[in-house]
PDB file of N, CA and C in Angstrom:
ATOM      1  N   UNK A   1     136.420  95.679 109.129  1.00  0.00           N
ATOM      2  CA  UNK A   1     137.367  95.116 110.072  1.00  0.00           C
ATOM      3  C   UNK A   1     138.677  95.900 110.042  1.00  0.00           C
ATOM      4  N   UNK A   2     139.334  95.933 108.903  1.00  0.00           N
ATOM      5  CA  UNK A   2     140.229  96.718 108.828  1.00  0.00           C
ATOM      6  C   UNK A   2     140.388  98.411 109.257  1.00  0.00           C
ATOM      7  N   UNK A   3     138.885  98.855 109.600  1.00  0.00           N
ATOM      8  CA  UNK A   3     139.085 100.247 110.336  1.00  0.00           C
ATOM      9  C   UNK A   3     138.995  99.739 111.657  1.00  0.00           C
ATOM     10  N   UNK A   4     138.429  98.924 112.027  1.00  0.00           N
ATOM     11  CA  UNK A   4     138.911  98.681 113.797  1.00  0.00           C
ATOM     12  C   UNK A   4     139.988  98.175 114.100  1.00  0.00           C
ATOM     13  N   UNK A   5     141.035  97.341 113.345  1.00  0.00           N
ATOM     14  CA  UNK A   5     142.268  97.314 113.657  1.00  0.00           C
ATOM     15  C   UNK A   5     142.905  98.228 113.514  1.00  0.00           C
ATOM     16  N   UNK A   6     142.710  99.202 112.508  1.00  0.00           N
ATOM     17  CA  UNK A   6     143.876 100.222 112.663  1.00  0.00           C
ATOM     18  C   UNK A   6     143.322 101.515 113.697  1.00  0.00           C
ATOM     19  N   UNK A   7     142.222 101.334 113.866  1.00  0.00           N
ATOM     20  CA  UNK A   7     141.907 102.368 115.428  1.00  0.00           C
ATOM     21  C   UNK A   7     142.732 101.839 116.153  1.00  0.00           C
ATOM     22  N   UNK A   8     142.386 100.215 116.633  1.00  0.00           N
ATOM     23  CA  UNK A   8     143.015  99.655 117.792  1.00  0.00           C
ATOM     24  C   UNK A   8     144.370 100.169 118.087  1.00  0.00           C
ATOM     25  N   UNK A   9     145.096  99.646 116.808  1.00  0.00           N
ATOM     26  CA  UNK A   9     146.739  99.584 116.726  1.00  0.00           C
ATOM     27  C   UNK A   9     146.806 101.442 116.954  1.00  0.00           C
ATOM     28  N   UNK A  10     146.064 102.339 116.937  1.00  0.00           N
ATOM     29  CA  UNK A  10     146.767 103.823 116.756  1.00  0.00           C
ATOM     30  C   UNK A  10     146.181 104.504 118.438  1.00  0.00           C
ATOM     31  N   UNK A  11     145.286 103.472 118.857  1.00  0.00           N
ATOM     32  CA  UNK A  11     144.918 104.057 120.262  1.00  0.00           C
ATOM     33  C   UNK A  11     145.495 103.354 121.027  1.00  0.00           C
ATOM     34  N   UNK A  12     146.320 102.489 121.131  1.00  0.00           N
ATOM     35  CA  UNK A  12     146.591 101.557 122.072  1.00  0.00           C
ATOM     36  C   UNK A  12     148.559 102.305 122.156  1.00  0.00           C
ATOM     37  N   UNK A  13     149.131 102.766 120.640  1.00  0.00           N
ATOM     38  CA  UNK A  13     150.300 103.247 120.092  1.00  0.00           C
ATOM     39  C   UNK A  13     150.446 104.593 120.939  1.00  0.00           C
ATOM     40  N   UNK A  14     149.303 104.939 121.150  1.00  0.00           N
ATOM     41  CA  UNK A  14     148.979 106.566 121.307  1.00  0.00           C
ATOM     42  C   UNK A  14     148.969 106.421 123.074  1.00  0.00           C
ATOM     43  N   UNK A  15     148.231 105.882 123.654  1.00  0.00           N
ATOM     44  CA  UNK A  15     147.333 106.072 124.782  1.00  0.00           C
ATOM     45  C   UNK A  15     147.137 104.916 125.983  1.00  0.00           C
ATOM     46  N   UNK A  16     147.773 103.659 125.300  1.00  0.00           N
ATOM     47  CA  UNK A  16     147.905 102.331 126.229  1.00  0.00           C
ATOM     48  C   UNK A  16     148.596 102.797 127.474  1.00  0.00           C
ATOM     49  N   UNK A  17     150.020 103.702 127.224  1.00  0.00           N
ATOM     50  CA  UNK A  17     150.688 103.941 128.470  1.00  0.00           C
ATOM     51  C   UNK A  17     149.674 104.775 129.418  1.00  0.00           C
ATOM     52  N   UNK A  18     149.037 105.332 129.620  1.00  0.00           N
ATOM     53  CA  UNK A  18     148.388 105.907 129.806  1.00  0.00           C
ATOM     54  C   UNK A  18     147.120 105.626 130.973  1.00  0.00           C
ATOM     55  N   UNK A  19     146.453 104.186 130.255  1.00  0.00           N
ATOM     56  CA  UNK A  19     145.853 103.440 130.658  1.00  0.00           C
ATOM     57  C   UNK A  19     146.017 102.850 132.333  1.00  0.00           C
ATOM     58  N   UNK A  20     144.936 102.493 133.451  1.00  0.00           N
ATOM     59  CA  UNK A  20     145.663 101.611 134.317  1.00  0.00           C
ATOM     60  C   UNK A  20     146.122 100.538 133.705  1.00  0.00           C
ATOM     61  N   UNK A  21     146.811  99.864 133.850  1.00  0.00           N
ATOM     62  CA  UNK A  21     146.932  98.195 133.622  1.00  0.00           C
ATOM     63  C   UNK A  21     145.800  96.964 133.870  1.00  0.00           C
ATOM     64  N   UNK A  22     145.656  96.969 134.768  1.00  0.00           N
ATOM     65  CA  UNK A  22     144.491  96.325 134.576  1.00  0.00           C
ATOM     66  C   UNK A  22     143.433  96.328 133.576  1.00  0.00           C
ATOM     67  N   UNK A  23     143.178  97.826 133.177  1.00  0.00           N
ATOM     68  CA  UNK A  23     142.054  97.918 132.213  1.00  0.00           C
ATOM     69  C   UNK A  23     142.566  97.382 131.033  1.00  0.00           C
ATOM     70  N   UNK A  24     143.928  97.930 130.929  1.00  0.00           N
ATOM     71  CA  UNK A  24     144.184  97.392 129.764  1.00  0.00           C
ATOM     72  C   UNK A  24     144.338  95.927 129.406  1.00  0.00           C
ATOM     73  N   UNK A  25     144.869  95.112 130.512  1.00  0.00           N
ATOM     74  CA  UNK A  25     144.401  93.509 130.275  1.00  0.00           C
ATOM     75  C   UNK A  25     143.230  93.210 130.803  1.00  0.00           C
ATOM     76  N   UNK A  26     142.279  93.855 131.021  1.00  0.00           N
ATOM     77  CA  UNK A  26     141.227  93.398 130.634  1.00  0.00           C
ATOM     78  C   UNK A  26     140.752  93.597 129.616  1.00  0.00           C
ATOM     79  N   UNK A  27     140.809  94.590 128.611  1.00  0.00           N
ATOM     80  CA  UNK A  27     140.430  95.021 126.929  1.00  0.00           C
ATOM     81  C   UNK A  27     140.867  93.653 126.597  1.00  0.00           C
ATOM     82  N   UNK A  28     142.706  93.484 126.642  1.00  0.00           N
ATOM     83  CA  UNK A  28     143.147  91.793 125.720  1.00  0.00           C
ATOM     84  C   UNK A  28     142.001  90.639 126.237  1.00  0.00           C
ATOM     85  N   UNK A  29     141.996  90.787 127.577  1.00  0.00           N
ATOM     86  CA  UNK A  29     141.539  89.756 127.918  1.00  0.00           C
ATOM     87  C   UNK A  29     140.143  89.246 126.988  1.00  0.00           C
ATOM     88  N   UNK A  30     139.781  90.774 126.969  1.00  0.00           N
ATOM     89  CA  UNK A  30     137.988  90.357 126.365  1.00  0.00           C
ATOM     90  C   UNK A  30     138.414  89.525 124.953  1.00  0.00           C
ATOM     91  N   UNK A  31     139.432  89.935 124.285  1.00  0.00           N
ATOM     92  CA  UNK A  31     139.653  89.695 122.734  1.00  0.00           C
ATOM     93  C   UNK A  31     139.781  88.498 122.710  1.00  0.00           C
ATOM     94  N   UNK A  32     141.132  88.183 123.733  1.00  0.00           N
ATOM     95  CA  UNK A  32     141.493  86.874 123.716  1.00  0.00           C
ATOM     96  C   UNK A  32     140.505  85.760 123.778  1.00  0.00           C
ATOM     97  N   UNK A  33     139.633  86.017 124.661  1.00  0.00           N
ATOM     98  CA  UNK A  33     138.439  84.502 125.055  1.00  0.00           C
ATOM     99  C   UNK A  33     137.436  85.254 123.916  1.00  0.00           C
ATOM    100  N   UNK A  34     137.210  86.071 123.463  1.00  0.00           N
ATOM    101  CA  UNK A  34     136.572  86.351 121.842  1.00  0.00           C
ATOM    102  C   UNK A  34     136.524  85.686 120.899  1.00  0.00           C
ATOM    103  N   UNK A  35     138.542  85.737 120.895  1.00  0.00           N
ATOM    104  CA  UNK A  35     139.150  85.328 119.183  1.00  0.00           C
ATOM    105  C   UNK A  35     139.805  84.145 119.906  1.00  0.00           C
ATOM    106  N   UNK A  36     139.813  83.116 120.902  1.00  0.00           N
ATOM    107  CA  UNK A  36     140.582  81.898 120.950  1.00  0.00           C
ATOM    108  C   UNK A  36     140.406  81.198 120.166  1.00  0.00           C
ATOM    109  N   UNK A  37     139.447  80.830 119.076  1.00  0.00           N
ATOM    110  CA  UNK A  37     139.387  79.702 117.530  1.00  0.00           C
ATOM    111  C   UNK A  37     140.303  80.068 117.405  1.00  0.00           C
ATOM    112  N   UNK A  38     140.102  82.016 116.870  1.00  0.00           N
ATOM    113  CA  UNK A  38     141.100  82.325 115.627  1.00  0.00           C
ATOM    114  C   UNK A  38     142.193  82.487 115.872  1.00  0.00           C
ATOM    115  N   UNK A  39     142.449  82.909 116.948  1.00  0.00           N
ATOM    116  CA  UNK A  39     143.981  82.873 117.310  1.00  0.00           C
ATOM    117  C   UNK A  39     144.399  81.646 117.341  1.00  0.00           C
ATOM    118  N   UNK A  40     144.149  80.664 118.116  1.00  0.00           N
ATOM    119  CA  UNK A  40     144.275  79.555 118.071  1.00  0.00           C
ATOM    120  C   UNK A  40     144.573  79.018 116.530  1.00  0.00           C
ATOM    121  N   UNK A  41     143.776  79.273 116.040  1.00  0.00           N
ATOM    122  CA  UNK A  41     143.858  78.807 114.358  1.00  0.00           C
ATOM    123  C   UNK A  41     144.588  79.432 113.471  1.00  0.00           C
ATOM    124  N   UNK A  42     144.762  80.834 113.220  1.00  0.00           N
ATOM    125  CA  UNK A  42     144.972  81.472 112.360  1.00  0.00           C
ATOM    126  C   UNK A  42     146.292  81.919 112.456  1.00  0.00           C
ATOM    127  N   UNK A  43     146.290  82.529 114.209  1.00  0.00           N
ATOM    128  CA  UNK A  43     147.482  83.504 114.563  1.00  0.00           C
ATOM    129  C   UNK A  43     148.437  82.639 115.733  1.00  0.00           C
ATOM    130  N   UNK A  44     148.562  81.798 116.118  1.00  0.00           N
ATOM    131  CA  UNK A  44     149.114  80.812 116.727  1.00  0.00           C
ATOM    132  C   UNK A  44     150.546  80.930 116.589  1.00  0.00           C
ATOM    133  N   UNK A  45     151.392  81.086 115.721  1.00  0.00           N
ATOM    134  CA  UNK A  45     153.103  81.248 115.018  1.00  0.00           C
ATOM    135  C   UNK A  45     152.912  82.584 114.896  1.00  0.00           C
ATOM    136  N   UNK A  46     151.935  83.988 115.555  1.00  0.00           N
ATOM    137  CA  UNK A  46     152.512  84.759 115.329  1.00  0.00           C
ATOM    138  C   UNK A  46     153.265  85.391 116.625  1.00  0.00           C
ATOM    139  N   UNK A  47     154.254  86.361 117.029  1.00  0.00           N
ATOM    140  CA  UNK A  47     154.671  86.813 117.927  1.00  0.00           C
ATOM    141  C   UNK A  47     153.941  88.334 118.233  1.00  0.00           C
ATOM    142  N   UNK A  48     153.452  87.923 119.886  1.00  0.00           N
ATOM    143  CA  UNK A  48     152.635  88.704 120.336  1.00  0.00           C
ATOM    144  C   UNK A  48     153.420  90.493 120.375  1.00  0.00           C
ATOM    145  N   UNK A  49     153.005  91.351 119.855  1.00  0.00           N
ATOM    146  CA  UNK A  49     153.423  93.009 120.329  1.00  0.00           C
ATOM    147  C   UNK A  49     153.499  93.431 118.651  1.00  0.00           C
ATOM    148  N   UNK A  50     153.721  95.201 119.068  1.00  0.00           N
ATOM    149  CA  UNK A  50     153.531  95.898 117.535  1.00  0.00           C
ATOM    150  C   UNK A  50     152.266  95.884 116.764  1.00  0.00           C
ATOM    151  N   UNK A  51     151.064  95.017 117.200  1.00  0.00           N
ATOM    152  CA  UNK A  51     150.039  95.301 116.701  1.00  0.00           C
ATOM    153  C   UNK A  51     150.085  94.031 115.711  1.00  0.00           C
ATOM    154  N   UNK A  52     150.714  93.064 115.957  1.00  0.00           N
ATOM    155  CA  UNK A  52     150.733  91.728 114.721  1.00  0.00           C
ATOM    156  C   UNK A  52     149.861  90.653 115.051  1.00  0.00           C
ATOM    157  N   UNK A  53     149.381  90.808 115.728  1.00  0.00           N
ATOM    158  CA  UNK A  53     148.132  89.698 116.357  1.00  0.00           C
ATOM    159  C   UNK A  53     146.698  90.528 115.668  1.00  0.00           C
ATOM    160  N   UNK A  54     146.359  91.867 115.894  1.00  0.00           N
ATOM    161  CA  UNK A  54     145.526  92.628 115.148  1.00  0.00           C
ATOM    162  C   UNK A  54     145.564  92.299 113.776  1.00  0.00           C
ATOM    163  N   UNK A  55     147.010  92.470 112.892  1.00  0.00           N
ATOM    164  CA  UNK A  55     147.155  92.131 111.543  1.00  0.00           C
ATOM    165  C   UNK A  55     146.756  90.854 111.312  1.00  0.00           C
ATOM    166  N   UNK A  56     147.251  89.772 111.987  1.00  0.00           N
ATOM    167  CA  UNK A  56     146.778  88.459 111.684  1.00  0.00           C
ATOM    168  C   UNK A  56     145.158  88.383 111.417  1.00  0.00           C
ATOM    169  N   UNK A  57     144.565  89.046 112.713  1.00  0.00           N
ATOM    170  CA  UNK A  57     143.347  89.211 112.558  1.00  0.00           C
ATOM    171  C   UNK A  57     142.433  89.329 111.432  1.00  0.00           C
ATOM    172  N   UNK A  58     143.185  90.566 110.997  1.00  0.00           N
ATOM    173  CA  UNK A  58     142.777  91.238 109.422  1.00  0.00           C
ATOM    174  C   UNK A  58     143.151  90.269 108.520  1.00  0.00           C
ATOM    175  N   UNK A  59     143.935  90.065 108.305  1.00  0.00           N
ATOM    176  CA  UNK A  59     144.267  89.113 107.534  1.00  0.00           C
ATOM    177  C   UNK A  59     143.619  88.014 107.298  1.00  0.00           C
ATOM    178  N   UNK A  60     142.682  87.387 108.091  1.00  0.00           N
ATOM    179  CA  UNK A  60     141.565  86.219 108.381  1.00  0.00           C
ATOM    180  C   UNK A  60     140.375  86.685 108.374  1.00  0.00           C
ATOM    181  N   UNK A  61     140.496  88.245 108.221  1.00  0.00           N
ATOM    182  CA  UNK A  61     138.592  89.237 108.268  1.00  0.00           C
ATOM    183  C   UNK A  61     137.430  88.360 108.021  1.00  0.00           C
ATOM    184  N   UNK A  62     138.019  87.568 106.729  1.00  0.00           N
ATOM    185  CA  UNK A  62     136.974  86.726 105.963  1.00  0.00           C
ATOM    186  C   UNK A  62     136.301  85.407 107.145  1.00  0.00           C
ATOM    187  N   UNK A  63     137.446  85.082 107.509  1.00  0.00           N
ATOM    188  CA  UNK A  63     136.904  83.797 108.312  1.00  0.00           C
ATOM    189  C   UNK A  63     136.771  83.814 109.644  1.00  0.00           C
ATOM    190  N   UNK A  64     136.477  85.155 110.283  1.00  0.00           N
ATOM    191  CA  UNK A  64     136.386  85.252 112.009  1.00  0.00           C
ATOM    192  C   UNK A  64     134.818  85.076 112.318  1.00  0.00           C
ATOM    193  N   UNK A  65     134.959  84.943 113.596  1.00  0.00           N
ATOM    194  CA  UNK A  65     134.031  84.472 113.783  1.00  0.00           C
ATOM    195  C   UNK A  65     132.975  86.206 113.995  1.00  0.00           C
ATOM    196  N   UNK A  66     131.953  86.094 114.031  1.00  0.00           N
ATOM    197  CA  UNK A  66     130.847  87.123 114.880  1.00  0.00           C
ATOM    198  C   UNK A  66     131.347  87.939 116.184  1.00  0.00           C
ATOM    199  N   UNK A  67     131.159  86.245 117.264  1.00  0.00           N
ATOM    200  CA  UNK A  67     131.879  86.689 118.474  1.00  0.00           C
ATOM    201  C   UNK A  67     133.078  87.382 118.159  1.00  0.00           C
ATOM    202  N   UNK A  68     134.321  87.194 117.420  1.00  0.00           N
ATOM    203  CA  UNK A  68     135.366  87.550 117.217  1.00  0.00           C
ATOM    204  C   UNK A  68     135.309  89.318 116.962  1.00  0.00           C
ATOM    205  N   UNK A  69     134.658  89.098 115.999  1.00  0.00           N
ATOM    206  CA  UNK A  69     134.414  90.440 115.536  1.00  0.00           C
ATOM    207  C   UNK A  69     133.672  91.393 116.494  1.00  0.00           C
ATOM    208  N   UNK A  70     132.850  90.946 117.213  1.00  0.00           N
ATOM    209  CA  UNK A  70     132.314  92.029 118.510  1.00  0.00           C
ATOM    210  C   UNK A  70     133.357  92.045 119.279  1.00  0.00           C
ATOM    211  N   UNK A  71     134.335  90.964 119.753  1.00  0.00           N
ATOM    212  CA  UNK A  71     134.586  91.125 120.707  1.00  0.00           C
ATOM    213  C   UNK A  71     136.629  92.351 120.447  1.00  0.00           C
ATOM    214  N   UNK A  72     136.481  92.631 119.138  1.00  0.00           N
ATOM    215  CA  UNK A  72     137.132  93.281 118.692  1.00  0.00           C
ATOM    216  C   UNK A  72     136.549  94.677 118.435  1.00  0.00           C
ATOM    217  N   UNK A  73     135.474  95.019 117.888  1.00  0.00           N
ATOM    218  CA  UNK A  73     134.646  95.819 118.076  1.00  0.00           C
ATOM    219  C   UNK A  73     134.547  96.370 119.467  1.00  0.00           C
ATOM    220  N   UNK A  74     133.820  95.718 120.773  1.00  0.00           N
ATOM    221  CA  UNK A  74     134.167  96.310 121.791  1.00  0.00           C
ATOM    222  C   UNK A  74     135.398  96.762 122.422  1.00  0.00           C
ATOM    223  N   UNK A  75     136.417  95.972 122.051  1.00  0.00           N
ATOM    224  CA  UNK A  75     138.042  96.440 122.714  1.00  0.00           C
ATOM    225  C   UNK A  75     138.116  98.117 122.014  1.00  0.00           C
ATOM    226  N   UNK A  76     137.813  97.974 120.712  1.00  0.00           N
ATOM    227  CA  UNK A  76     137.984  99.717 120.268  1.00  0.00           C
ATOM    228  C   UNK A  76     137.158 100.617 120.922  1.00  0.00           C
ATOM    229  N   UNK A  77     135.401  99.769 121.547  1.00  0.00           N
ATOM    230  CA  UNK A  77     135.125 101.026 122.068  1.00  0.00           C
ATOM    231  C   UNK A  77     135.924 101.468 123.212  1.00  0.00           C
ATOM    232  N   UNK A  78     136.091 100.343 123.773  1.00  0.00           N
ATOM    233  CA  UNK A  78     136.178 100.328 125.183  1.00  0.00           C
ATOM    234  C   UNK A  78     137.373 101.656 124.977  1.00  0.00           C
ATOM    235  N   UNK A  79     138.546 101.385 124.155  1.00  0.00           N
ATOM    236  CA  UNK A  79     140.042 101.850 124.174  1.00  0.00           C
ATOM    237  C   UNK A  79     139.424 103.516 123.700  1.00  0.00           C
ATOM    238  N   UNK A  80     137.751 103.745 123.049  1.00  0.00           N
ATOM    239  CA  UNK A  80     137.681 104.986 122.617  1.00  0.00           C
ATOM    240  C   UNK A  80     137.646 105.622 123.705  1.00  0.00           C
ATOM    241  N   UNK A  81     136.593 105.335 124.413  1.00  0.00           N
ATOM    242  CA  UNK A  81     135.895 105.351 125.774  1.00  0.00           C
ATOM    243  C   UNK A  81     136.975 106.133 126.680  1.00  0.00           C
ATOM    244  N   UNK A  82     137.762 105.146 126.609  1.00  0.00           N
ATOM    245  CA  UNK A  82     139.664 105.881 127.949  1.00  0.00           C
ATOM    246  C   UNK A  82     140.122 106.859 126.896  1.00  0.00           C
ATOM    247  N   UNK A  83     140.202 107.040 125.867  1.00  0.00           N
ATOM    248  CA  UNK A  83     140.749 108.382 125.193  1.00  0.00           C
ATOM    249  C   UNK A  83     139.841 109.202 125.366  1.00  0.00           C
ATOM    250  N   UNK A  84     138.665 109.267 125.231  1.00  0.00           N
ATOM    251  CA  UNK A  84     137.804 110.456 125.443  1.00  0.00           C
ATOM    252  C   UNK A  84     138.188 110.598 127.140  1.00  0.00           C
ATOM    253  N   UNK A  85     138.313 110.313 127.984  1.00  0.00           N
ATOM    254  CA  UNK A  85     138.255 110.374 129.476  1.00  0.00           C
ATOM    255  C   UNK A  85     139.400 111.247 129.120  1.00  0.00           C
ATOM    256  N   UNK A  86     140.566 110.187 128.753  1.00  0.00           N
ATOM    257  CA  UNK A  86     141.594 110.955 129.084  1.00  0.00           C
ATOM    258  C   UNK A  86     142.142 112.307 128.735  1.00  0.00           C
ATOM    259  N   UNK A  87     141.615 112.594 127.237  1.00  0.00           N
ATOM    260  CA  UNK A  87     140.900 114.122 126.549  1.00  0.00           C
ATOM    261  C   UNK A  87     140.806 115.150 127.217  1.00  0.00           C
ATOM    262  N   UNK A  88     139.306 114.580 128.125  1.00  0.00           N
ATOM    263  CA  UNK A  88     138.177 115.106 129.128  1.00  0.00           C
ATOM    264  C   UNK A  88     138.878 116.237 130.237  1.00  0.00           C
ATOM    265  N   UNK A  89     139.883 114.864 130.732  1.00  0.00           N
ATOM    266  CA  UNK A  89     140.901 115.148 132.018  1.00  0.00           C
ATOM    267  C   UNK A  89     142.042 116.432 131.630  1.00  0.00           C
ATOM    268  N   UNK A  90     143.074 116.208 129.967  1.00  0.00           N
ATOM    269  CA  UNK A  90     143.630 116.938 129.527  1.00  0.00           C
ATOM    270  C   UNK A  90     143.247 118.095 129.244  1.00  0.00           C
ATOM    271  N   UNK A  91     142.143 118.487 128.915  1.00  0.00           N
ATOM    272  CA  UNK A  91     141.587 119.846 128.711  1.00  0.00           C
ATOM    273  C   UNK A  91     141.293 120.504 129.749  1.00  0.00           C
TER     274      UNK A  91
END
């Protein structure tokens, strides 16, 4: 868990601007209806930006759910996915 949050937090740091917008709330979006227990539960008092909703995450590794965890899992591919494009395009 802890290597897909810190992908997340270094591709999103790196490459979010980058992104359309939309895609990019749709990546949260997927997480959010993913991790709503855990956020709901875990990360609820935390303040959203900087990558502290990811940390919370980690921080609960032990107790997320499956769904949670795929649906965190896919946000990194997805976010690999637009860096390789955007790579693709730069070269």
């Amino acid at each position: 868990m802890y290597q897909k949050v810190k992908v997340i937090s270094l591709i999103v740091a790196l490459f979010a601007f980058s992104l359309p917008a939309t895609a990019l709330e749709d990546i949260v979006d997927s997480v959010a209806t993913g991790c709503e227990k855990e956020l709901s539960s875990f990360c609820k008092d935390v303040t959203p930006g900087d990558g502290r909703i990811l940390a919370c995450l980690y921080a609960h590794a032990d107790k997320i759910s499956g769904r949670c965890e795929y649906a965190v899992y896919d946000a990194a591919a997805q976010l690999e996915r637009a860096v390789s494009a955007l790579t693709y395009v730069a070269n």
